[in-house]
N, C-alpha and C. Protein backbone atom coordinates (compact mmCIF):
# COMPACT_ATOMS: atom_id res chain seq x y z
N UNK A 1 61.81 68.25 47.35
CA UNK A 1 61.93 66.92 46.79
C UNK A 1 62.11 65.95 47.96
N UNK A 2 61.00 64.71 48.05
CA UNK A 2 61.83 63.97 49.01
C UNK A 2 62.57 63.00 48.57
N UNK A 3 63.68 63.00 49.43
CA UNK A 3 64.78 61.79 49.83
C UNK A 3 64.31 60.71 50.97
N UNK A 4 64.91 59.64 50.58
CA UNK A 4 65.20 58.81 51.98
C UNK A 4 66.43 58.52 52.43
N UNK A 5 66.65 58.80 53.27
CA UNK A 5 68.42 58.73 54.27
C UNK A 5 68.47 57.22 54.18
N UNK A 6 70.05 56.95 54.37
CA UNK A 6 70.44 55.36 54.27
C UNK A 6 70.17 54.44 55.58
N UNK A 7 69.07 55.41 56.88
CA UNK A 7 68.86 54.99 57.64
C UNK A 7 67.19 54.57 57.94
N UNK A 8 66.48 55.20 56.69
CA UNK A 8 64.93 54.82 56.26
C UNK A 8 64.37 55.81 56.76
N UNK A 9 64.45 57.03 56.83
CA UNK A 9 63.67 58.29 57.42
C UNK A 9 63.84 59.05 56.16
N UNK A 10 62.33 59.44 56.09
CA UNK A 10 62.27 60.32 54.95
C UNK A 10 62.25 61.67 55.00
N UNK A 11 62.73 62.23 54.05
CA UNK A 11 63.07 64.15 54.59
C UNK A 11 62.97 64.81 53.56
N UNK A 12 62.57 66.06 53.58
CA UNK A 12 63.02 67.22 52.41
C UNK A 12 64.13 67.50 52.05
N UNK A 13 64.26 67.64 50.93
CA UNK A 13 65.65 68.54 50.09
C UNK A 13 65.43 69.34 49.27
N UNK A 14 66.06 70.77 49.25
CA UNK A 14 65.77 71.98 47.90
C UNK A 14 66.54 71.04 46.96
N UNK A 15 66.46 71.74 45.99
CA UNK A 15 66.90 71.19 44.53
C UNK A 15 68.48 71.79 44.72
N UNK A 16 69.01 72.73 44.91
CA UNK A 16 70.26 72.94 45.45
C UNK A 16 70.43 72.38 45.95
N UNK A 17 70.30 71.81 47.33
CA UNK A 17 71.39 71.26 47.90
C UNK A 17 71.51 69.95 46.99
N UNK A 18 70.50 69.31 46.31
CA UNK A 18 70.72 68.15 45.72
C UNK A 18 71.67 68.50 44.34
N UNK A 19 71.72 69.46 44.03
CA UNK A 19 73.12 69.76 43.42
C UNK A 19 74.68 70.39 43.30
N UNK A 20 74.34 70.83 45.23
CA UNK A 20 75.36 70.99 45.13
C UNK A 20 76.21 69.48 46.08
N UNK A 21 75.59 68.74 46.25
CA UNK A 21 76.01 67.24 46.48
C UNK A 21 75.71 67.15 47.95
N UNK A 22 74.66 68.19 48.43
CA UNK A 22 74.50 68.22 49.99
C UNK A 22 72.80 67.16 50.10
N UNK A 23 71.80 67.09 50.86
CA UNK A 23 70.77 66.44 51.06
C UNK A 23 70.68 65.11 50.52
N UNK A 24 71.40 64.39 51.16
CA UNK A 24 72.16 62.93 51.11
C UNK A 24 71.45 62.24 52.38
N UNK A 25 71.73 62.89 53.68
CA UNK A 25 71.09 62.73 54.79
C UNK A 25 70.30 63.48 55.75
N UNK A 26 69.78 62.60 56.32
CA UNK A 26 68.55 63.60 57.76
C UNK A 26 69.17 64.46 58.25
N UNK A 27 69.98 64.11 59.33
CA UNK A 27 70.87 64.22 60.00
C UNK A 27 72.43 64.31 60.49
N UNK A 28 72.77 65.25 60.55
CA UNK A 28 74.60 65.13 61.07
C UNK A 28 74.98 63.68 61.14
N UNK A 29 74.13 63.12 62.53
CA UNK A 29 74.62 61.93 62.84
C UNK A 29 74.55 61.13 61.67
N UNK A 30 73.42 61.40 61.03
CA UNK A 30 73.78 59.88 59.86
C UNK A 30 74.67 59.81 58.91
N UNK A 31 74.93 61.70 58.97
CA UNK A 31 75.72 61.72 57.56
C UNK A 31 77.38 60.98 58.26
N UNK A 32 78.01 60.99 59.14
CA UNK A 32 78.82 60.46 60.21
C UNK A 32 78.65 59.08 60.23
N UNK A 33 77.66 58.63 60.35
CA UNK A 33 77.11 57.30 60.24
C UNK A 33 77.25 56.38 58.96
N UNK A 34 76.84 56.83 57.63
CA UNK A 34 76.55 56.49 56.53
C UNK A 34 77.46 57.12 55.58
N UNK A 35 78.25 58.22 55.54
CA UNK A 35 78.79 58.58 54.08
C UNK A 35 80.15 57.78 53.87
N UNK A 36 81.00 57.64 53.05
CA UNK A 36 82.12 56.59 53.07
C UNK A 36 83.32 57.65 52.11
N UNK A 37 84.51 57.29 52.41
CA UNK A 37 85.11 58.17 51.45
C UNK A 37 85.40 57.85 50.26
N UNK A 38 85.90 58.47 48.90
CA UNK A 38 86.17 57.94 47.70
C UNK A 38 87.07 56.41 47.54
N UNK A 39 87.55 56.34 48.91
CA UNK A 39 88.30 54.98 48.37
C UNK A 39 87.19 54.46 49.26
N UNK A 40 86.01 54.02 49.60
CA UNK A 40 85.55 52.98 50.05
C UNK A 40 85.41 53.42 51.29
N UNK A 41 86.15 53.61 52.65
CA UNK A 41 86.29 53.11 53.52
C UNK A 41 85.36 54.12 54.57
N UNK A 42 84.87 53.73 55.58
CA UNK A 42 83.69 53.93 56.10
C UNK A 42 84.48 55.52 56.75
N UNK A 43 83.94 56.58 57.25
CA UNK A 43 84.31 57.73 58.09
C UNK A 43 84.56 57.32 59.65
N UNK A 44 83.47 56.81 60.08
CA UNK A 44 83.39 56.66 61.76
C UNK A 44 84.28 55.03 62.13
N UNK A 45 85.80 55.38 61.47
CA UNK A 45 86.16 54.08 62.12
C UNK A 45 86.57 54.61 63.36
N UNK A 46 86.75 53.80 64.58
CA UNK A 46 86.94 53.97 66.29
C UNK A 46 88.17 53.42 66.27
N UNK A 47 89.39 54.04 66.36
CA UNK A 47 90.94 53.90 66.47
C UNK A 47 91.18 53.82 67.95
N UNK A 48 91.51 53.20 68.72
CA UNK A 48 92.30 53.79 70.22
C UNK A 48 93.02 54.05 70.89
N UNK A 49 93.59 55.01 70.79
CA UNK A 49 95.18 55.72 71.21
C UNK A 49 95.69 54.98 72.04
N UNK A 50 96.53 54.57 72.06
CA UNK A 50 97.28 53.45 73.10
C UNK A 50 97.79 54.39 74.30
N UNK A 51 97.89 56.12 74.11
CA UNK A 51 98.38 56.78 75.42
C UNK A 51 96.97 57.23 76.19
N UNK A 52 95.88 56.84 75.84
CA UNK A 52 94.41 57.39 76.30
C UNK A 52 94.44 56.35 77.70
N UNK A 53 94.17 57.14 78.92
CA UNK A 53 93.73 56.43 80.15
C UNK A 53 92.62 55.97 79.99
N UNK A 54 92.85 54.68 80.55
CA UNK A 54 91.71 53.43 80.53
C UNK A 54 90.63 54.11 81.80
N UNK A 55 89.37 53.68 81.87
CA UNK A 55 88.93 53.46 82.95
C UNK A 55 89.47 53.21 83.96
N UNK A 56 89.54 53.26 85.20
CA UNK A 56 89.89 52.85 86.82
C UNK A 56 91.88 52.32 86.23
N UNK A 57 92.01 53.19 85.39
CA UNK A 57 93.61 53.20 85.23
C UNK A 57 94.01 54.28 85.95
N UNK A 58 94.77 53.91 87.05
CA UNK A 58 95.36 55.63 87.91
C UNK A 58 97.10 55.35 87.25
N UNK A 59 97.18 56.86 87.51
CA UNK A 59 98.58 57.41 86.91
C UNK A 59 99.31 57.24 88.19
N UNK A 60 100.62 58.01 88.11
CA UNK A 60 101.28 58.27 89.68
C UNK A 60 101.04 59.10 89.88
N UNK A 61 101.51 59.45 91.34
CA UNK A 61 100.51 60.29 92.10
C UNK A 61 100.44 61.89 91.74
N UNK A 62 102.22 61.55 91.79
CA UNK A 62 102.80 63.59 91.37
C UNK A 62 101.91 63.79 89.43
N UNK A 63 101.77 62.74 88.55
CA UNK A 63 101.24 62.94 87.30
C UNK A 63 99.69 62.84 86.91
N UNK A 64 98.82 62.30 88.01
CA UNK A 64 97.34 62.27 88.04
C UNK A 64 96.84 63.05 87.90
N UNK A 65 96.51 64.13 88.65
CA UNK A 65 95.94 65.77 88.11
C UNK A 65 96.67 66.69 87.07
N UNK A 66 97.58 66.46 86.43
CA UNK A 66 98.08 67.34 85.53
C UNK A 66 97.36 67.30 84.15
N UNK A 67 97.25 68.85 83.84
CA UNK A 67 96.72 68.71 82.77
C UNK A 67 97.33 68.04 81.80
N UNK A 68 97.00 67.76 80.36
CA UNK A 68 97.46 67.54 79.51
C UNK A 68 98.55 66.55 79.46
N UNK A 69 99.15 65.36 80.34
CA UNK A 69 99.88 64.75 80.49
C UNK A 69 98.92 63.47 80.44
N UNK A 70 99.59 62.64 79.51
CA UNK A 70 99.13 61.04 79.37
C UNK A 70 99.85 60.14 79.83
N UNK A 71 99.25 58.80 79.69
CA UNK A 71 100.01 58.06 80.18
C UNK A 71 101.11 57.39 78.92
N UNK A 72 102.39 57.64 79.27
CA UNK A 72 103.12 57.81 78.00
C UNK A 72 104.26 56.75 78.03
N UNK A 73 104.62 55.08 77.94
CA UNK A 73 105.68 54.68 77.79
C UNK A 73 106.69 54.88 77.54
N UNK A 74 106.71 55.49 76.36
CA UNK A 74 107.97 56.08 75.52
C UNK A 74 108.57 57.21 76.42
N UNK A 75 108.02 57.83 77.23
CA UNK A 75 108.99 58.78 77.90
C UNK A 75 109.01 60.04 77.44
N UNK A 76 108.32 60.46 76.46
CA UNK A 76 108.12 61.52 75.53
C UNK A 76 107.62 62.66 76.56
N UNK A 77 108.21 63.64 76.43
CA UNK A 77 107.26 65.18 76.61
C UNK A 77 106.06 65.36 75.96
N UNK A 78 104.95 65.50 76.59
CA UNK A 78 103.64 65.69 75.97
C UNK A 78 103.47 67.20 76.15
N UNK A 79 102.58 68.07 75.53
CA UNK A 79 102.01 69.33 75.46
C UNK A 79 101.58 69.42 76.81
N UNK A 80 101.46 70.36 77.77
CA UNK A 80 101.17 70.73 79.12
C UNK A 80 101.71 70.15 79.74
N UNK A 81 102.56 69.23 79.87
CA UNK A 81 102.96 68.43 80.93
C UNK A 81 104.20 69.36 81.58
N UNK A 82 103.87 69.49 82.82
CA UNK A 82 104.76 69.86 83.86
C UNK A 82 105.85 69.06 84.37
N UNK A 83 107.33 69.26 83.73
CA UNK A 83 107.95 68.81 84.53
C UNK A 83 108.87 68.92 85.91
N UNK A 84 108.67 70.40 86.08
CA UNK A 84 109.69 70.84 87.02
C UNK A 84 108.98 72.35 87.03
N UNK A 85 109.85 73.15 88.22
CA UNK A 85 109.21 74.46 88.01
C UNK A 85 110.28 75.34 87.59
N UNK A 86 111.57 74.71 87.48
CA UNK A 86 112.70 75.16 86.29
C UNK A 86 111.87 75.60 85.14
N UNK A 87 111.43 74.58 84.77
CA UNK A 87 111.16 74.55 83.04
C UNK A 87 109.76 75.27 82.89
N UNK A 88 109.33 76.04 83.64
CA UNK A 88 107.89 76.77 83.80
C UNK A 88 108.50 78.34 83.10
N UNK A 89 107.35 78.98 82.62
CA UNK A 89 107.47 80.44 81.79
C UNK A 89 108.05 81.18 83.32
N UNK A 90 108.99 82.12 83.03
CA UNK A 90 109.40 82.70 83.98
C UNK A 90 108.59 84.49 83.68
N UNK A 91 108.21 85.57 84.36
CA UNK A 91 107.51 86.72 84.14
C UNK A 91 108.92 87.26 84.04
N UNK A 92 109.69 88.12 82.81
CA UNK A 92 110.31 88.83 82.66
C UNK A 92 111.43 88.32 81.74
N UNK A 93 110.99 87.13 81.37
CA UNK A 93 111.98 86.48 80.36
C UNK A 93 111.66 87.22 78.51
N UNK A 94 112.61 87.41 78.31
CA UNK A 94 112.15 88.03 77.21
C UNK A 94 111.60 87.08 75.83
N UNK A 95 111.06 86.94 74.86
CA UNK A 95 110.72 85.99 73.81
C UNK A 95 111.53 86.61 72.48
N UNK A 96 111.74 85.45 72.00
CA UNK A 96 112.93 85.41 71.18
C UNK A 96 112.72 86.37 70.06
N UNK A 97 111.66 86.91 69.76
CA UNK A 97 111.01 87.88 68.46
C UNK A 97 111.30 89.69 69.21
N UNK A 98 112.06 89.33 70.53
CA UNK A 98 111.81 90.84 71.16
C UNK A 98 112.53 91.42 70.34
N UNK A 99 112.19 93.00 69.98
CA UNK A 99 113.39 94.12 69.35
C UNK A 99 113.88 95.21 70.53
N UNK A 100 113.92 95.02 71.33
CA UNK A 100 113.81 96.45 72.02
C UNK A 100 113.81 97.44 71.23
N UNK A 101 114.57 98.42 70.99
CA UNK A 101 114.15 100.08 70.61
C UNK A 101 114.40 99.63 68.96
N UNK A 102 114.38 98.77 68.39
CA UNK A 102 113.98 98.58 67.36
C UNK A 102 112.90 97.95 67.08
N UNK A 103 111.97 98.23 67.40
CA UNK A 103 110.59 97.57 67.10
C UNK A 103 110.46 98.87 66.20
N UNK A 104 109.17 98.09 65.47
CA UNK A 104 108.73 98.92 64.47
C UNK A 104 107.20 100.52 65.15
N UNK A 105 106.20 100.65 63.86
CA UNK A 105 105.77 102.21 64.83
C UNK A 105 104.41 101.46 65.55
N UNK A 106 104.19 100.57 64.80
CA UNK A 106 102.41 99.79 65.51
C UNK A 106 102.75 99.45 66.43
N UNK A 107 103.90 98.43 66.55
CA UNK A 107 104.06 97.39 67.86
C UNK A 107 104.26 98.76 69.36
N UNK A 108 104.90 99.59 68.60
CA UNK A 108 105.68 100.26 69.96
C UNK A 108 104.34 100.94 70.52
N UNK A 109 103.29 101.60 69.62
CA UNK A 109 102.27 102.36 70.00
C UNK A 109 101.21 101.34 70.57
N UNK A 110 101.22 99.86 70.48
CA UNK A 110 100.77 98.45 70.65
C UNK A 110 101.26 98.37 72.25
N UNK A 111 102.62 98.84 72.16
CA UNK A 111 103.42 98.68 74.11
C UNK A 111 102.67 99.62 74.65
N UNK A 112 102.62 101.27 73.94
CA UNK A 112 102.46 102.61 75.21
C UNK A 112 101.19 101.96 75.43
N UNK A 113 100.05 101.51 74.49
CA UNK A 113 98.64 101.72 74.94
C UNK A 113 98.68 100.22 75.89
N UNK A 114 99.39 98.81 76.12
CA UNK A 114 99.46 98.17 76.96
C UNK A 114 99.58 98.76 78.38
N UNK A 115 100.64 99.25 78.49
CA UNK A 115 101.41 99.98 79.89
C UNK A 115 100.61 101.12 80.32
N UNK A 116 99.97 102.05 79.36
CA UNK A 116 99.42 103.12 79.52
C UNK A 116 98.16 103.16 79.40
N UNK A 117 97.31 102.36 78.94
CA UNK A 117 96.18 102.19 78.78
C UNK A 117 95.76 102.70 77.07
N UNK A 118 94.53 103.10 76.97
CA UNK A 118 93.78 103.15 75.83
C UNK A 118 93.74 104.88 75.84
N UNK A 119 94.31 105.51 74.54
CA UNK A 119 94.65 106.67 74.78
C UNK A 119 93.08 107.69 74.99
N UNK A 120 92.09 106.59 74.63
CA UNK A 120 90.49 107.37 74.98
C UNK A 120 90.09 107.40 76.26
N UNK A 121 90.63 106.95 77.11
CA UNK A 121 90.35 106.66 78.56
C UNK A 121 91.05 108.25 79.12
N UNK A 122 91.74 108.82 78.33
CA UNK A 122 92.51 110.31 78.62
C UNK A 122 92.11 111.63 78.11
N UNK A 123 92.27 113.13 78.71
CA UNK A 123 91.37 113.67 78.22
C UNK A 123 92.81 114.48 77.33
N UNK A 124 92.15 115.36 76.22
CA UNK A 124 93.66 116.06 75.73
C UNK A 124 93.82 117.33 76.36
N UNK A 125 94.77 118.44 75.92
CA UNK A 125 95.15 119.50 76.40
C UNK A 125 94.05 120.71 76.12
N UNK A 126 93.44 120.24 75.38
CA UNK A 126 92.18 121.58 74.93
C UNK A 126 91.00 120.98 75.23
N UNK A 127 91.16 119.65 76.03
CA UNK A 127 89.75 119.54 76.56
C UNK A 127 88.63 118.81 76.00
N UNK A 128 89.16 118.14 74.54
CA UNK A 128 88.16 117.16 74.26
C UNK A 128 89.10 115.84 74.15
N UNK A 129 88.25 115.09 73.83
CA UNK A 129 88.99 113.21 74.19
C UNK A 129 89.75 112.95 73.44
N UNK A 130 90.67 112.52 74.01
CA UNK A 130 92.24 112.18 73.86
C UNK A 130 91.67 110.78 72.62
N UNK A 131 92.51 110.50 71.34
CA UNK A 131 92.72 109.18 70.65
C UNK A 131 93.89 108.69 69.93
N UNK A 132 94.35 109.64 70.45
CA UNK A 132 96.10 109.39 69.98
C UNK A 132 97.24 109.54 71.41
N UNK A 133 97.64 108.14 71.15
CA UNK A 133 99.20 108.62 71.77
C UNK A 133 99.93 109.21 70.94
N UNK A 134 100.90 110.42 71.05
CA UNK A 134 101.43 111.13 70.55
C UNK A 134 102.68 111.26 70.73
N UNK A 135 104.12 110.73 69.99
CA UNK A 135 105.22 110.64 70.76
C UNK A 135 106.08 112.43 70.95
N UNK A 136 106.22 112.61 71.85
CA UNK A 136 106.87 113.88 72.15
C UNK A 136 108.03 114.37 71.18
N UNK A 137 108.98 112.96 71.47
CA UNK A 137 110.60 113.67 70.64
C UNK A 137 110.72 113.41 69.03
N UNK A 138 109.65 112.17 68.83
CA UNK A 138 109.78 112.07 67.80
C UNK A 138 110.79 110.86 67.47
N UNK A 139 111.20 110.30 68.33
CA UNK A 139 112.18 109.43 67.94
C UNK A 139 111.86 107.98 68.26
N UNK A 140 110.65 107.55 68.54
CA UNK A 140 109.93 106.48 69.23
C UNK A 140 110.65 105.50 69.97
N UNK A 141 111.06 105.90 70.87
CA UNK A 141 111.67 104.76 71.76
C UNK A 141 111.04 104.20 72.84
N UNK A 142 111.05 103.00 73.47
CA UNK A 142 110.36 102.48 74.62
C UNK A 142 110.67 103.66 76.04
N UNK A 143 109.96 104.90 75.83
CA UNK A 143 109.83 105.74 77.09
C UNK A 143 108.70 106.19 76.94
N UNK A 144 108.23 105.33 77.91
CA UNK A 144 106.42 105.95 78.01
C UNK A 144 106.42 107.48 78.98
N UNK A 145 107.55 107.95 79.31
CA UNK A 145 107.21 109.21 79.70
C UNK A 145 107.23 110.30 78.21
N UNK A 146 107.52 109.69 77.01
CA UNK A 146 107.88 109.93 75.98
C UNK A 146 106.81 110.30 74.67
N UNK A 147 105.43 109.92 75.81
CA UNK A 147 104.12 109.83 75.28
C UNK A 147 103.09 110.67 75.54
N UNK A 148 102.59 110.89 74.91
CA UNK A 148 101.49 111.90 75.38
C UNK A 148 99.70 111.70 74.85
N UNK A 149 99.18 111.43 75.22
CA UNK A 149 97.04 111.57 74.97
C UNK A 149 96.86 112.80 74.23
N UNK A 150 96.90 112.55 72.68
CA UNK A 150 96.09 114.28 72.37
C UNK A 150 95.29 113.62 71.41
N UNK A 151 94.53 114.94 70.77
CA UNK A 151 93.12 114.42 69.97
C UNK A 151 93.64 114.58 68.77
N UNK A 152 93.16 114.25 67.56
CA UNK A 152 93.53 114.22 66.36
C UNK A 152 93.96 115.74 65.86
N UNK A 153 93.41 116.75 66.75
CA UNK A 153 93.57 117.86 66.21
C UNK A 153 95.02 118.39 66.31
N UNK A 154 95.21 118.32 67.69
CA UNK A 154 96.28 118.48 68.87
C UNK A 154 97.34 117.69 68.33
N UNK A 155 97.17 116.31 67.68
CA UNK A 155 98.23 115.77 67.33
C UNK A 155 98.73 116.11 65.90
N UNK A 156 97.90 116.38 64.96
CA UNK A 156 98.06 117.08 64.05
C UNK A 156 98.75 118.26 63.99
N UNK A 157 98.57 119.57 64.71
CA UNK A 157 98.79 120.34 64.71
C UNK A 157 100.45 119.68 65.77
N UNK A 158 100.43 119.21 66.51
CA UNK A 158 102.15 119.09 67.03
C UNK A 158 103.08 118.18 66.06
N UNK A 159 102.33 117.80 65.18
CA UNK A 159 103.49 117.08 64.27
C UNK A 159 103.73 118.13 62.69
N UNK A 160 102.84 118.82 62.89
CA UNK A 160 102.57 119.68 61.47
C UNK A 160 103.95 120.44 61.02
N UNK A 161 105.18 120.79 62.53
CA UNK A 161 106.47 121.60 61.83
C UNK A 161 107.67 120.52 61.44
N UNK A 162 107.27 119.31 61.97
CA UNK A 162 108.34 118.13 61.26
C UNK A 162 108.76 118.22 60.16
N UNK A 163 109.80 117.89 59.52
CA UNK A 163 109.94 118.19 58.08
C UNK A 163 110.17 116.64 57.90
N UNK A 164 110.26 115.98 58.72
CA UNK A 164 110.15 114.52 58.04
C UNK A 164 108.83 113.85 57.88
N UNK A 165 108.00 114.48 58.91
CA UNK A 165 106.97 113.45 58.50
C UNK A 165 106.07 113.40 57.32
N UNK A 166 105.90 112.15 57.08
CA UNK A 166 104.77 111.46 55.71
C UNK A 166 103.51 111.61 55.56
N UNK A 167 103.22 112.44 55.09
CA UNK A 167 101.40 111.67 55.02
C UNK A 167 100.96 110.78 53.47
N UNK A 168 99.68 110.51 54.33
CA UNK A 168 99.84 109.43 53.18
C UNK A 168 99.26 110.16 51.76
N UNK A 169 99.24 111.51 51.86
CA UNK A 169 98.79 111.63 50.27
C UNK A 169 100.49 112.36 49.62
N UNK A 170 101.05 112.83 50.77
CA UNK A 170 102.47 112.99 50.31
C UNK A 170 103.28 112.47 49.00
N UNK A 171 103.93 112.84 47.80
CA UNK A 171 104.00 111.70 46.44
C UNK A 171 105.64 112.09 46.60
């Protein structure tokens, strides 16, 4: 079916899109250009942030190259802005969601394969490829000497005399 866009270019439309309220316009740009919202008022109005650097506006010197820092009257902390190297992520600080040896069984097997790698990168004890970390004592705690690479078989068969463990067809 043809249409004409509110910019005088004429175009095709399936009969779908003309019902599902799409083939209105040519183009992205016009639809940006031309559509208005239910109360009236046009889409592409041009607002201008009063913290946006002007042209040939320089900052000070220590705040010019920083990322994410504007030019900000109010004094406000902006997102990226560097203020000190106090207030920078320190490597070994812990985040407030840490459990240590109470983490749950994904996250902890989530740590060995971080620290330890990907348990397929290992071979198992009978010689075909390792896809399980396998915890030794059974008691899952953050000791990656506590871990072991075996294959589904290998791990199967070393958890098989547990009397606690679940499987999932277990009722």
């Amino acid at each position: 079916m043809k249409i004409i866009c509110p910019c005088g270019t004429e175009f095709n439309a399936a009969n779908w899109q003309i019902k599902s309220g799409k083939g209105k316009y040519c183009s992205k740009s016009c639809m940006y250009k031309f559509r208005t919202r239910t109360s009236g008022m046009k889409y592409n109005l041009k607002v201008e942030n009063p913290t946006w650097v002007k042209p040939g506006q320089h900052l000070s010197p220590d705040t010019e190259f920083v990322k994410g820092v504007r030019n900000n009257p109010d004094g406000e902390i902006k997102s990226g802005q560097r203020l000190s190297v106090d207030t920078e992520f320190k490597k070994g600080n812990m985040a407030l969601n840490w459990k240590g040896d109470e983490v749950g069984y994904t996250a902890l097997h989530s740590w060995v394969a971080r620290h330890k790698g990907k348990a397929t990168s290992y071979m198992c004890d009978c010689g075909s490829p390792a896809i399980h970390w396998a915890n030794l004592s059974h008691e899952y705690l953050r000791d990656l000497d506590d871990y072991k690479a075996l294959c589904g078989k290998c791990h199967n068969a070393y958890d098989k005399g547990r009397s606690d463990r679940k499987r999932y067809f277990d009722v």
